[in-house]
N, C-alpha and C. Protein backbone atom coordinates (compact mmCIF):
# COMPACT_ATOMS: atom_id res chain seq x y z
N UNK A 1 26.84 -37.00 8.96
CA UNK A 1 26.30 -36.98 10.30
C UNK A 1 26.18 -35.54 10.81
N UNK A 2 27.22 -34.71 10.80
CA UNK A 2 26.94 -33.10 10.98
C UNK A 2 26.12 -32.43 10.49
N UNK A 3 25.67 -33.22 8.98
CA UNK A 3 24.51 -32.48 8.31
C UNK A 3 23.46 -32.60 8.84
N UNK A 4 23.19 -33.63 9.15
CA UNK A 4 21.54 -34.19 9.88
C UNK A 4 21.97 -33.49 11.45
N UNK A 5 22.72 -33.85 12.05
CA UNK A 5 22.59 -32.93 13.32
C UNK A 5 22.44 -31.56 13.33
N UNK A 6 22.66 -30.68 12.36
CA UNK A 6 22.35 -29.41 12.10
C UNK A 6 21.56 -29.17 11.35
N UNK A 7 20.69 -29.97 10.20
CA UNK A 7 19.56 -29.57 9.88
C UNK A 7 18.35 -30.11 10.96
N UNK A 8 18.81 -30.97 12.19
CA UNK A 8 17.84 -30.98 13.16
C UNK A 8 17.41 -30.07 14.28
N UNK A 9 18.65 -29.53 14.35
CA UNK A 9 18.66 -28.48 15.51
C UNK A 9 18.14 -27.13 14.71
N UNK A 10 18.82 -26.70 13.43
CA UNK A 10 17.80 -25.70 12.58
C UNK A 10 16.49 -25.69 12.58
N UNK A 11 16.32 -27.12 12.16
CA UNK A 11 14.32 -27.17 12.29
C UNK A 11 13.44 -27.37 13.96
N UNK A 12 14.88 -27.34 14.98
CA UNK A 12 13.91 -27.49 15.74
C UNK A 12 14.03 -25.76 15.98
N UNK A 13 14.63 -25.09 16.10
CA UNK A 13 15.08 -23.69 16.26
C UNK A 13 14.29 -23.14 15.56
N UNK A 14 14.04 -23.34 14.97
CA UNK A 14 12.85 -23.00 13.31
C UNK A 14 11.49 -22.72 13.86
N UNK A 15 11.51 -23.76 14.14
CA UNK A 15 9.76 -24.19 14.76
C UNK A 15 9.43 -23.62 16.22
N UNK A 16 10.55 -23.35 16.83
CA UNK A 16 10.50 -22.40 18.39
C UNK A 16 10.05 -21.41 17.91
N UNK A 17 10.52 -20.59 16.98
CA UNK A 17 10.62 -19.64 16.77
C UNK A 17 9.56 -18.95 16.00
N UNK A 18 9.05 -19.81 15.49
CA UNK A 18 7.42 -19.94 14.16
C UNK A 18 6.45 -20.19 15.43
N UNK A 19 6.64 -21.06 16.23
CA UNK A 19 5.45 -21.57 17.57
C UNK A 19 5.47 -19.72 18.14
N UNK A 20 6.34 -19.21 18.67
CA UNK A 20 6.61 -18.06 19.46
C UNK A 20 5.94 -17.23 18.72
N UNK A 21 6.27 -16.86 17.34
CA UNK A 21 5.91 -15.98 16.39
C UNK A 21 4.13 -16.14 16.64
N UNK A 22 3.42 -16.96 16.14
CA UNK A 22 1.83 -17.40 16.49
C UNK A 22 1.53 -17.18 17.22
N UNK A 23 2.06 -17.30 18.52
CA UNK A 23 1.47 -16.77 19.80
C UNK A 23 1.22 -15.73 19.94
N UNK A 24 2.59 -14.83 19.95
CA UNK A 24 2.51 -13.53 19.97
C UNK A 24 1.32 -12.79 18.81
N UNK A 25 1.47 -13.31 17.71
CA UNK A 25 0.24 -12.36 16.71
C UNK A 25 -1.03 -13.24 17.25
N UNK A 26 -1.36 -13.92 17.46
CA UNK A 26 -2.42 -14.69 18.31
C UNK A 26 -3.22 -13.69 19.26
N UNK A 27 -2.20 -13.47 20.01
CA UNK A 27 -2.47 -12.85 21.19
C UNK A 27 -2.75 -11.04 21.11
N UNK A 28 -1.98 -10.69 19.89
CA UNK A 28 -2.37 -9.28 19.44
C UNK A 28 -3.73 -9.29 18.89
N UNK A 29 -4.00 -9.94 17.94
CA UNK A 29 -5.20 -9.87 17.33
C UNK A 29 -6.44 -10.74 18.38
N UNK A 30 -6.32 -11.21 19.23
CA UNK A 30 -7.19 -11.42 20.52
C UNK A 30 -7.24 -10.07 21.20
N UNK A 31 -5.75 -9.22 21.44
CA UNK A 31 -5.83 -8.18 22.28
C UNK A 31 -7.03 -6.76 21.56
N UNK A 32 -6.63 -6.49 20.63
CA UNK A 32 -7.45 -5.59 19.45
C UNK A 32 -8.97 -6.43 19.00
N UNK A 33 -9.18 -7.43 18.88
CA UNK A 33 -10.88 -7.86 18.93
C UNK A 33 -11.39 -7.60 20.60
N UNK A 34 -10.63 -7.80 21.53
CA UNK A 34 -11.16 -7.40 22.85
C UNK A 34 -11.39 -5.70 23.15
N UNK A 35 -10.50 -5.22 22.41
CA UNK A 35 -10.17 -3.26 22.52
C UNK A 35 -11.90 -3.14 21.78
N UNK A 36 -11.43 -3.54 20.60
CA UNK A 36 -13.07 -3.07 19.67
C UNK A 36 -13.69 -3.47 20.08
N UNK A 37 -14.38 -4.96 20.82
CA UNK A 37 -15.54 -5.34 21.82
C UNK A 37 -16.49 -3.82 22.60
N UNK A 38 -15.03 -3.62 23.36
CA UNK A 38 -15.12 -2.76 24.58
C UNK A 38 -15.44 -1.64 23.68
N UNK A 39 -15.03 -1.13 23.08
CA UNK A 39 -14.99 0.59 22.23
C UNK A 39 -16.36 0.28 22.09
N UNK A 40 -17.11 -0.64 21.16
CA UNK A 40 -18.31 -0.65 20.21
C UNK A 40 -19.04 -0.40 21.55
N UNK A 41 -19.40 -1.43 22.90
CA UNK A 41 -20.18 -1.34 24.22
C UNK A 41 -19.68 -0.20 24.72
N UNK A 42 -19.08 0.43 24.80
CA UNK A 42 -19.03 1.84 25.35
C UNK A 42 -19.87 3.08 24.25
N UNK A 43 -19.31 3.20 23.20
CA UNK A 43 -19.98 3.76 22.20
C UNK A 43 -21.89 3.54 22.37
N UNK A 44 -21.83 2.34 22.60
CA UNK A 44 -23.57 1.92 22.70
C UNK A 44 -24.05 2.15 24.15
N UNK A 45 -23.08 2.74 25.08
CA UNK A 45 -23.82 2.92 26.40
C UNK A 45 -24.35 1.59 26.99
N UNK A 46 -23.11 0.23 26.81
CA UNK A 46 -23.70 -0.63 27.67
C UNK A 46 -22.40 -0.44 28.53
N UNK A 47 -21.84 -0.10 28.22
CA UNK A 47 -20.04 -0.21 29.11
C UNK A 47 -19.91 1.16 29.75
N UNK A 48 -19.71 1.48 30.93
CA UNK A 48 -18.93 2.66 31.04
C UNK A 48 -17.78 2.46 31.51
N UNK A 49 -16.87 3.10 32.02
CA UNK A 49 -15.60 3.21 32.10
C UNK A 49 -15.51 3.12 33.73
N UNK A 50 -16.66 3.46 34.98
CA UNK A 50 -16.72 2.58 35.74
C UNK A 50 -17.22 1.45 36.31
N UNK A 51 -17.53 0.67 35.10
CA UNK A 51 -17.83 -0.26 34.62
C UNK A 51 -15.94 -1.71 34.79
N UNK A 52 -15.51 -0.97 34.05
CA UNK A 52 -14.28 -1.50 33.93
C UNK A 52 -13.52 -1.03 34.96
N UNK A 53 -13.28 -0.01 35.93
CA UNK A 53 -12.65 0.09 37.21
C UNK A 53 -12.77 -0.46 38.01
N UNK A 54 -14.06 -0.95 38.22
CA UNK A 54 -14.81 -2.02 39.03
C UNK A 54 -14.70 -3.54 38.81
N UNK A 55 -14.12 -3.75 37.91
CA UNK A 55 -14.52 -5.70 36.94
C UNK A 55 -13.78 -6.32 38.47
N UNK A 56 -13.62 -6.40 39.69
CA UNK A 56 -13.29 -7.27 40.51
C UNK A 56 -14.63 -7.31 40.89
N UNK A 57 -15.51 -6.52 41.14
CA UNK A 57 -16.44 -6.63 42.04
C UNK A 57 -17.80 -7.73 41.84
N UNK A 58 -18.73 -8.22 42.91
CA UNK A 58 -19.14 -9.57 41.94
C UNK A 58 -20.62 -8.93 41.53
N UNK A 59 -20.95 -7.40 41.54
CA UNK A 59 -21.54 -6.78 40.42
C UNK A 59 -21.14 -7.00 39.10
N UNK A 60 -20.60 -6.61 38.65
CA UNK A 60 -19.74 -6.51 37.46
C UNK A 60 -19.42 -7.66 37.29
N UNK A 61 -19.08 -8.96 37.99
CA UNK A 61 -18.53 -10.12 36.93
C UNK A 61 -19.68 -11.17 37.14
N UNK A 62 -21.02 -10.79 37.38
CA UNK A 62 -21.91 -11.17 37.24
C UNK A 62 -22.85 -10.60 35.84
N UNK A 63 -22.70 -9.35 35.52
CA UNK A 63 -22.69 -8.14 34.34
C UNK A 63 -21.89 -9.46 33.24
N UNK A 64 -21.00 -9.74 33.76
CA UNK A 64 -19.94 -9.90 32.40
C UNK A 64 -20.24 -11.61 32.60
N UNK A 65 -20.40 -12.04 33.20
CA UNK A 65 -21.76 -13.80 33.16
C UNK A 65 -22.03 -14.00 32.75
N UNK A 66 -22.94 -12.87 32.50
CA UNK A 66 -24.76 -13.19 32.05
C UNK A 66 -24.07 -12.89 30.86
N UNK A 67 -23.76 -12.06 30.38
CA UNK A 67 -23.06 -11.25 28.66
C UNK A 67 -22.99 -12.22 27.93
N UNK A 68 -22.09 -13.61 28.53
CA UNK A 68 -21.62 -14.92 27.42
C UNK A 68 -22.79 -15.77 27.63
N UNK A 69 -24.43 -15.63 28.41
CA UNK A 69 -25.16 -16.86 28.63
C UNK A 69 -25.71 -16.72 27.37
């Protein structure tokens, strides 16, 4: 009975920890395809840099709308 209660709590500890792990590299490699997005449109003179100081304004998130239509 101690065995199964501790190889349950291992695998659930396991799997927190593997779920957490995914996210986090998930979320890096989302963060770095968004960096290079931005680099490549700046490089090409569709982005400038007050471009992105501005992204509240509903210039700009009308700019960034139309981008995904």
């Amino acid at each position: 009975m101690l065995i199964a209660a501790t190889a349950a709590v291992t695998s659930f500890t396991q799997s927190s920890f593997f779920r957490q792990a995914i996210i986090e590299r998930e979320a890096k490699i989302i963060r770095d395809i968004a960096t290079a997005v931005v680099r490549e449109d700046v490089l090409e003179h569709q982005l400038s840099s007050s471009d992105i100081d501005r992204y509240t304004e509903a210039e700009a998130q009308f700019v960034s709308a139309s981008f995904f239509l």
